[in-house]
Structure formats: structure tokens, C-alpha cells
N, C-alpha and C. Protein backbone atom coordinates (compact mmCIF):
# COMPACT_ATOMS: atom_id res chain seq x y z
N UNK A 1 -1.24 6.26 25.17
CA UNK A 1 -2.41 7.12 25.26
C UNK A 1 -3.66 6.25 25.17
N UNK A 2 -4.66 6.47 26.07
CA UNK A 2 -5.80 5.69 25.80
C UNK A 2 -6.87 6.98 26.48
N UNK A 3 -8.29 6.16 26.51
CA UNK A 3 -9.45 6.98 26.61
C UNK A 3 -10.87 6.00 26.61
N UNK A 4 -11.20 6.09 27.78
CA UNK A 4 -12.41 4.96 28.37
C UNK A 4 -13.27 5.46 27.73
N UNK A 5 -14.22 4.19 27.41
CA UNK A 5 -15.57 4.42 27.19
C UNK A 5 -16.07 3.07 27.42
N UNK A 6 -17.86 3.31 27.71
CA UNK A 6 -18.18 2.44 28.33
C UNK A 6 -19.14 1.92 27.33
N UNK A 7 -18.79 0.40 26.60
CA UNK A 7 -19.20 0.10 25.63
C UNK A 7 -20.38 -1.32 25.80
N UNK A 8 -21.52 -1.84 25.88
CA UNK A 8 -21.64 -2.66 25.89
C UNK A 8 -21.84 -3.35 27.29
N UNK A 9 -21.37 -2.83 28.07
CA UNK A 9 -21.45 -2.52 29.49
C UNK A 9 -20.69 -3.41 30.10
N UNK A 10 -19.27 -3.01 29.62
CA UNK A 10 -17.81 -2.49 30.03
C UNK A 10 -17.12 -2.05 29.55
N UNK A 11 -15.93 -1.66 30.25
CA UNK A 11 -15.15 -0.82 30.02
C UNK A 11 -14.13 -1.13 28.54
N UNK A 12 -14.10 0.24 27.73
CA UNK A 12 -13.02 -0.37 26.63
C UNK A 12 -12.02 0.80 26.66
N UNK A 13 -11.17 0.63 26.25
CA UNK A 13 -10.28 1.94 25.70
C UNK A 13 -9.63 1.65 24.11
N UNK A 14 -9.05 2.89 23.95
CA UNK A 14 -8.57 3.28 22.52
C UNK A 14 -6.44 3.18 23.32
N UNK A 15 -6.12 2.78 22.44
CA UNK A 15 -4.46 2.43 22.60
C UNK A 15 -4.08 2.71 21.11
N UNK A 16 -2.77 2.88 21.05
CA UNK A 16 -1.97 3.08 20.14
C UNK A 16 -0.50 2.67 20.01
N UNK A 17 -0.32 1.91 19.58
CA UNK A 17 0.38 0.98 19.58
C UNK A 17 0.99 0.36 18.47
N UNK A 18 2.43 0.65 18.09
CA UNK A 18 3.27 0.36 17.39
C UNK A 18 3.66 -1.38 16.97
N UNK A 19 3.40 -1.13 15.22
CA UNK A 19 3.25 -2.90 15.11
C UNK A 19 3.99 -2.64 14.19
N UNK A 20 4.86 -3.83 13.57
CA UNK A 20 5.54 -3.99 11.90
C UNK A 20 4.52 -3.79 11.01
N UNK A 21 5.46 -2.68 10.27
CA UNK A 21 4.35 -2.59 9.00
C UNK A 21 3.70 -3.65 8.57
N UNK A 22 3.93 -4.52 8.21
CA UNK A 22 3.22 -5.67 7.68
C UNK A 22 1.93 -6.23 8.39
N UNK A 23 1.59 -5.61 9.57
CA UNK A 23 0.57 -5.88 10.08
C UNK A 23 -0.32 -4.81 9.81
N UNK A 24 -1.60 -5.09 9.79
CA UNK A 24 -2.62 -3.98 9.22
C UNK A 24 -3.68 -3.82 10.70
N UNK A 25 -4.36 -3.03 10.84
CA UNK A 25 -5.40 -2.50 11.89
C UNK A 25 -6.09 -3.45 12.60
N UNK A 26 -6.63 -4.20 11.07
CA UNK A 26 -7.65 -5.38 10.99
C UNK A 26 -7.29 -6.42 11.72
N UNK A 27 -5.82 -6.66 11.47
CA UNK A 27 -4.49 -7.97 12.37
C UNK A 27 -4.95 -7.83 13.70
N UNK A 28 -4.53 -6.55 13.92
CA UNK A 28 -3.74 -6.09 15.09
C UNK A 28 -5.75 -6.03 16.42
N UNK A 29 -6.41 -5.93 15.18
CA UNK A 29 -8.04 -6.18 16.21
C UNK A 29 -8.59 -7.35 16.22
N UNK A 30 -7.92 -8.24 15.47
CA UNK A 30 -8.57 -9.77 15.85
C UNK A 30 -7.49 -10.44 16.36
N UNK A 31 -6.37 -10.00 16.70
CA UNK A 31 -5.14 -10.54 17.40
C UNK A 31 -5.85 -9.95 19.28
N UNK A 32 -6.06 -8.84 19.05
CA UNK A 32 -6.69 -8.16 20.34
C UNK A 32 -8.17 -9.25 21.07
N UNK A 33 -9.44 -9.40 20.11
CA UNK A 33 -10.05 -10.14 20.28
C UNK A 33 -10.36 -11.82 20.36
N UNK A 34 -8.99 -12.11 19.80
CA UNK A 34 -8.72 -13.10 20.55
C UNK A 34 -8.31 -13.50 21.73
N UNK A 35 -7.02 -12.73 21.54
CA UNK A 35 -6.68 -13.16 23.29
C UNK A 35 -7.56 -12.62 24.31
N UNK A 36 -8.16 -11.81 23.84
CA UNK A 36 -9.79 -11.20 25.67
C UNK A 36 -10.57 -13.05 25.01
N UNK A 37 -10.73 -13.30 24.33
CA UNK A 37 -11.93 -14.75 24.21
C UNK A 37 -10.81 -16.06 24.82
N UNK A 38 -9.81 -15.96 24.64
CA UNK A 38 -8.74 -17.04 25.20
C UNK A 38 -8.66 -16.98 26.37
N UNK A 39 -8.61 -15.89 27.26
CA UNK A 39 -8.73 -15.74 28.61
C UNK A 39 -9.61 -15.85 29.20
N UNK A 40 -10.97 -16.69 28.30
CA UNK A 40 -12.24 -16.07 28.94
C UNK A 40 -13.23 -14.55 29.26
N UNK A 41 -12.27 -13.36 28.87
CA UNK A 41 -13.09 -12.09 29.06
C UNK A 41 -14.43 -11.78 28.46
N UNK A 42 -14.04 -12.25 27.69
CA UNK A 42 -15.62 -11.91 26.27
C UNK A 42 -15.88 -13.22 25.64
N UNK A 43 -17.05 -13.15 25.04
CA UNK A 43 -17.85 -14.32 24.48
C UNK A 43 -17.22 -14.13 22.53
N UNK A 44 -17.70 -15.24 22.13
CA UNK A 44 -17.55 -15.23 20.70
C UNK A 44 -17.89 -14.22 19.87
N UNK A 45 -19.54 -13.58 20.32
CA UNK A 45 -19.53 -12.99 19.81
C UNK A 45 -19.24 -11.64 20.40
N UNK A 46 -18.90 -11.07 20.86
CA UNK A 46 -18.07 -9.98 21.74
C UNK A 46 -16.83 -10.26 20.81
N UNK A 47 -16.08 -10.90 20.77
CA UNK A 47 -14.78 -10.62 20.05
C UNK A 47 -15.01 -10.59 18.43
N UNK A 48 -15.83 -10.62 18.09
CA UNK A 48 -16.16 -10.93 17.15
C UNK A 48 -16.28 -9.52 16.52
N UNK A 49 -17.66 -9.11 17.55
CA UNK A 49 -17.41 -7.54 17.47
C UNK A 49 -16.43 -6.32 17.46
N UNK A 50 -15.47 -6.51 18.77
CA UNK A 50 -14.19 -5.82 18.98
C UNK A 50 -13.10 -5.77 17.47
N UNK A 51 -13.02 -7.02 16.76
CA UNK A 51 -12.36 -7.24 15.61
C UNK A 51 -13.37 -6.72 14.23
N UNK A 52 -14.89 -6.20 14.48
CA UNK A 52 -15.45 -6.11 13.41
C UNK A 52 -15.30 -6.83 12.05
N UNK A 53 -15.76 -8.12 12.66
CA UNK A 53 -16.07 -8.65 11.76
C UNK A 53 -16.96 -9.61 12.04
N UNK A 54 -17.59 -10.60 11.01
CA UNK A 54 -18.91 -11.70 11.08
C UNK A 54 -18.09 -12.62 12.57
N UNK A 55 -18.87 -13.12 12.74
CA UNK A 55 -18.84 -14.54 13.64
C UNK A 55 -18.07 -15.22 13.26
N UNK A 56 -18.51 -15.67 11.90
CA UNK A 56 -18.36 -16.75 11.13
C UNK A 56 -16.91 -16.46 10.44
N UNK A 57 -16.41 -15.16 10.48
CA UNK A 57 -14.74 -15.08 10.17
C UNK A 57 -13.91 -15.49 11.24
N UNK A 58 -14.38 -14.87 12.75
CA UNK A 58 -13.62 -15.46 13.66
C UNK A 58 -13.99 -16.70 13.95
N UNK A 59 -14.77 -17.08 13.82
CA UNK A 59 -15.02 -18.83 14.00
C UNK A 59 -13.41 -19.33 12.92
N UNK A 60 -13.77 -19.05 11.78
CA UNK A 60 -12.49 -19.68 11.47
C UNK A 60 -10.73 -18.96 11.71
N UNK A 61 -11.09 -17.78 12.13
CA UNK A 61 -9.70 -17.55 12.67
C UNK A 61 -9.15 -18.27 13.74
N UNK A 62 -10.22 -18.49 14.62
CA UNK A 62 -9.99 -19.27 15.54
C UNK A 62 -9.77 -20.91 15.50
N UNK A 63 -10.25 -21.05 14.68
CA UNK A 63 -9.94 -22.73 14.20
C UNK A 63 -8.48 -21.98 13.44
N UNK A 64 -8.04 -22.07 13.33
CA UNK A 64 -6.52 -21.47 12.22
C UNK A 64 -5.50 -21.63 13.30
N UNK A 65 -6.16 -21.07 15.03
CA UNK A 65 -5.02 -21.02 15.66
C UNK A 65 -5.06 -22.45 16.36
N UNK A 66 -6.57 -23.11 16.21
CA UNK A 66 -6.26 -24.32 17.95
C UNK A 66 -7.81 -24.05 18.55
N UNK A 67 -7.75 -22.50 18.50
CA UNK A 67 -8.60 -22.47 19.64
C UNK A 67 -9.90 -22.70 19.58
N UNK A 68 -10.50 -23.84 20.81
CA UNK A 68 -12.14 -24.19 20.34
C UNK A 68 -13.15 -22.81 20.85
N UNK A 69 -14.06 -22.60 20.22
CA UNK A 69 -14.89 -21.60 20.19
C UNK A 69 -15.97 -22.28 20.94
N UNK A 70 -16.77 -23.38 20.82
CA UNK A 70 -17.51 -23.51 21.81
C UNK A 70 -17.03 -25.04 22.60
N UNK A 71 -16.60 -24.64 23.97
CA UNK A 71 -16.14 -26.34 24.37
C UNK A 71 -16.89 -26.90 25.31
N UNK A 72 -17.90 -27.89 24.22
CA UNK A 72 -19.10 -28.21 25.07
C UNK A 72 -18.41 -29.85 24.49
N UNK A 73 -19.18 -30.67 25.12
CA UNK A 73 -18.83 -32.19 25.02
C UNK A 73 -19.67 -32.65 24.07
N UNK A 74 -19.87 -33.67 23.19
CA UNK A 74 -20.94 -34.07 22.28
C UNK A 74 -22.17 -34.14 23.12
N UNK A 75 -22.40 -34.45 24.22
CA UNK A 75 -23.79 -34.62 25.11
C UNK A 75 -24.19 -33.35 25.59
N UNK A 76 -23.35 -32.55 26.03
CA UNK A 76 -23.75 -30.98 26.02
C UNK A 76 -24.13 -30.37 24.96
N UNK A 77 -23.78 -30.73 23.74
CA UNK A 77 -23.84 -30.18 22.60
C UNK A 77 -25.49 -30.52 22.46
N UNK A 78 -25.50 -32.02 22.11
CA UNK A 78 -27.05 -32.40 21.74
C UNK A 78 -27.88 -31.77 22.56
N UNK A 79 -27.74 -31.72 24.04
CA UNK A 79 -28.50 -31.16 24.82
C UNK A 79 -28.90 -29.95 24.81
N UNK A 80 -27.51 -28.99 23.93
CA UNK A 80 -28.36 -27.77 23.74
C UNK A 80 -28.79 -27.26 22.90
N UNK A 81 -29.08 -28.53 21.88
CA UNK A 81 -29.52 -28.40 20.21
C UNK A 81 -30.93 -29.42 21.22
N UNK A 82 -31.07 -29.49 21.93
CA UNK A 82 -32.59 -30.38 22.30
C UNK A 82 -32.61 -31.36 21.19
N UNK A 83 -31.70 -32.61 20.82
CA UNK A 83 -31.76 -33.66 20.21
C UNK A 83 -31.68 -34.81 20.77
């Protein structure tokens, strides 16, 4: 069962979806917002949002798994800190 809405300006839906107890809501929405940021769909902070929570939690969820959050090169980096 799901149900569109247009969030942010695209499309989201509501799913329901059977997990082991041991997983909680919270899991099961930053497990979701990761993989849309792993594929490229959404930005950091877009998944960030979808999982409701800070930045700065999925910043380190995402370091937990591997995955780099911003993959800029050290010279891209300075460049976009204007140093």
C-alpha cells in the first residue's frame, strides 16, 4: 500500500513494509535514506531529512558504513572553502 505526495518537489510515497522486530522505524528510515543518497537520488541533506534526523547524525551513519558524503578531491575541497 502506498500514497503519493509531492514533497519538496518530488515525488514521495508512504509503504509499509514488514521488518524483524529488532529493527525500529528510525532503522528502517535511515536504511531508506541512504540507499536514495548511494544511488545519487537525493543530496545529504535530503536524506538527512527523509530519516529525520540532524546532518550531522547521518554524516556519521554514513561514515559507519564506507560511504563518502562529500567526494570532492583535496583541491576541490580548498576551492570550495576559497582557501
Amino acid at each position: 500500500m502506498y500514497e503519493l505526495n509531492e514533497e519538496g518537489g518530488f515525488l514521495t510515497k508512504v509503504v509499509q513494509v514488514r521488518v524483524p522486530e529488532f529493527l525500529s522505524e528510525r532503522d528502517v528510515r535511515i536504511v531508506a535514506a541512504i540507499e536514495a543518497f548511494s544511488k545519487g537520488s537525493i543530496s545529504v541533506g535530503k536524506a538527512a531529512e527523509i530519516a529525520e534526523i540532524p546532518i550531522q547524525e547521518l554524516l556519521v551513519e554514513l561514515k559507519k558504513r564506507g560511504i563518502i558524503a562529500y567526494p570532492y578531491t583535496k583541491k576541490e575541497a580548498l576551492k570550495e572553502l576559497m582557501l
